[in-house]
Protein backbone atom coordinates (compact mmCIF):
# COMPACT_ATOMS: atom_id res chain seq x y z
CA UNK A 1 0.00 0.00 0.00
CA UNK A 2 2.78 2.27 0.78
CA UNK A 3 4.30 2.37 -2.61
CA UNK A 4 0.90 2.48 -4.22
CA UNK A 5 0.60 6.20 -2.26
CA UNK A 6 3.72 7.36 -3.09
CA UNK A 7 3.51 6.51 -6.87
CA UNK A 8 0.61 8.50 -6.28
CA UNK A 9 2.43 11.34 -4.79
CA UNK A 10 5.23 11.67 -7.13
CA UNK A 11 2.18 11.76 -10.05
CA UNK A 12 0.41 14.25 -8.40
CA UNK A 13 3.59 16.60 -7.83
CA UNK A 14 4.51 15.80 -11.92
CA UNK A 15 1.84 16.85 -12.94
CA UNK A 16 0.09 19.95 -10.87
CA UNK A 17 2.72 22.37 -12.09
CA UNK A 18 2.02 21.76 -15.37
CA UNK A 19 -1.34 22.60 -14.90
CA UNK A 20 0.08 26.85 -14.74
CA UNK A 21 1.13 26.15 -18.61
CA UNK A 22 -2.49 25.51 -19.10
CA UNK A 23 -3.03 29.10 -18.56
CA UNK A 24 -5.37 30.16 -21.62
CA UNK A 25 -5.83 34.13 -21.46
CA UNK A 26 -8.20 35.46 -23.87
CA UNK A 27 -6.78 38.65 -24.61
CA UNK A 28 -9.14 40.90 -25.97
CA UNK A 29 -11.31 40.50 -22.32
CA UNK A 30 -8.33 40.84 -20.45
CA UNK A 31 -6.58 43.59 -21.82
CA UNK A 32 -8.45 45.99 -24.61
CA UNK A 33 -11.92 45.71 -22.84
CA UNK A 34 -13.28 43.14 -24.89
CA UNK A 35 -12.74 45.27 -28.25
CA UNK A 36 -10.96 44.85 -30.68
CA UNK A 37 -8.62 47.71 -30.53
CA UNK A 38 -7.22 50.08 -27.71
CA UNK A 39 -7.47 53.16 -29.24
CA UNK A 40 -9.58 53.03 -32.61
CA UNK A 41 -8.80 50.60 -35.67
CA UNK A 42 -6.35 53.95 -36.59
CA UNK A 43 -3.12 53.58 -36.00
CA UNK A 44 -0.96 52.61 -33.99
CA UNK A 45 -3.54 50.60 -31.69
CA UNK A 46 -3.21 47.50 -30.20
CA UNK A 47 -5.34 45.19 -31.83
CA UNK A 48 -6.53 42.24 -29.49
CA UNK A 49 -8.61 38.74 -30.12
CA UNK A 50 -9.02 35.94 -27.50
CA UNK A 51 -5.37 34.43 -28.51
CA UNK A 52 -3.45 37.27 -29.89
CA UNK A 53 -2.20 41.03 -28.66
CA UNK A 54 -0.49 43.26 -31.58
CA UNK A 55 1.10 46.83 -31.16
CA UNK A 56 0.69 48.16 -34.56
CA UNK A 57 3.04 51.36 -35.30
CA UNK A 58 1.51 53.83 -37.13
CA UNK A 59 3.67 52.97 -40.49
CA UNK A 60 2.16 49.66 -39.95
CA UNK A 61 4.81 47.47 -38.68
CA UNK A 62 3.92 44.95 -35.82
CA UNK A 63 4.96 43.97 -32.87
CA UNK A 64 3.24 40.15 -32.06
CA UNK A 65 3.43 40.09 -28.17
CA UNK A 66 1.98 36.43 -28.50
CA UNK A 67 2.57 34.05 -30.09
CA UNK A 68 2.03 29.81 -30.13
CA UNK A 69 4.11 29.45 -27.37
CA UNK A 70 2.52 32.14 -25.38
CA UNK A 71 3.48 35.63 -24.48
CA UNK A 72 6.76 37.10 -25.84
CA UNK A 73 7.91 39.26 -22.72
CA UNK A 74 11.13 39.91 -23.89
CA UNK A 75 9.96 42.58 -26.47
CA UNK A 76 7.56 44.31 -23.92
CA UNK A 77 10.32 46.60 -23.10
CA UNK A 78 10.70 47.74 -26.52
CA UNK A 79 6.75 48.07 -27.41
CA UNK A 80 6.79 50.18 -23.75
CA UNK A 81 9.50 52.61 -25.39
CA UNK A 82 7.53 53.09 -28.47
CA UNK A 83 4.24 53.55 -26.93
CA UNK A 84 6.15 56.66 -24.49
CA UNK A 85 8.12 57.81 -27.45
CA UNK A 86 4.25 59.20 -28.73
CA UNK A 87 3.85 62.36 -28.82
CA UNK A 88 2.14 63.71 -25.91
CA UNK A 89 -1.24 64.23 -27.83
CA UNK A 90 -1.85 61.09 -29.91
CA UNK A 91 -5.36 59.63 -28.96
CA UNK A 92 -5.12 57.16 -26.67
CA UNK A 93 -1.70 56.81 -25.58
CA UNK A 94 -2.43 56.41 -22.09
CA UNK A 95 -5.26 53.80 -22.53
CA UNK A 96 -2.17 51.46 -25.27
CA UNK A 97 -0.22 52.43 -21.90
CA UNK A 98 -2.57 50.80 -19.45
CA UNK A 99 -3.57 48.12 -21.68
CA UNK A 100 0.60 47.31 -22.16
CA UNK A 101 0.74 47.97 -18.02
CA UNK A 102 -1.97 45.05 -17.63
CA UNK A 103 -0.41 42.95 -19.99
CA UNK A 104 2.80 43.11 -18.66
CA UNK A 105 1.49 42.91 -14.96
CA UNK A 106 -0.81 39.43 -16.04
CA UNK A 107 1.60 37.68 -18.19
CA UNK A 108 4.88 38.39 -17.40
């Protein structure tokens, strides 16, 4: 009986911390207010859907800060320095700020 509990025990501690990778975030709820976009669809935005969370500059380019294997922390830093290097009166730089804050906060 004892090794029965054990082999129980060891399963149970394999497997519960994989359970945190399990972690499915839907995006657009969590961090643009269930839209689509925090600003407008104009750019730059972040554009948001239940697996995915864009930065889009205002030339277009993108910054994916998800991706299949989850969320890509390592560029938040940069996305944060674009989204401050806005000029004070673009529409809704501090709402892509508190949206990025969340994000950041959440996932990484």
């Amino acid at each position: 009986m004892l090794p029965r509990t054990r082999m129980l025990i060891c399963t149970v501690l394999a497997v519960v911390p994989l359970a945190g990778f399990a972690k499915s975030t839907n995006f657009k709820k969590a961090y643009c207010s269930n839209s689509d976009y925090v600003t407008s669809s104009a750019r730059p935005h972040f554009h948001c859907g239940k697996d995915f969370y864009t930065y889009t500059e205002k030339s277009g380019n993108h910054d994916n800060l998800v991706n299949k294997s989850g969320p890509r922390c390592n560029i938040v830093p940069a996305v944060e320095q674009k989204v401050d290097a806005l000029p004070d009166g673009t529409a809704g730089k501090a709402q892509m700020k508190s949206s990025l804050d969340a994000f950041k906060q959440g996932e990484c």
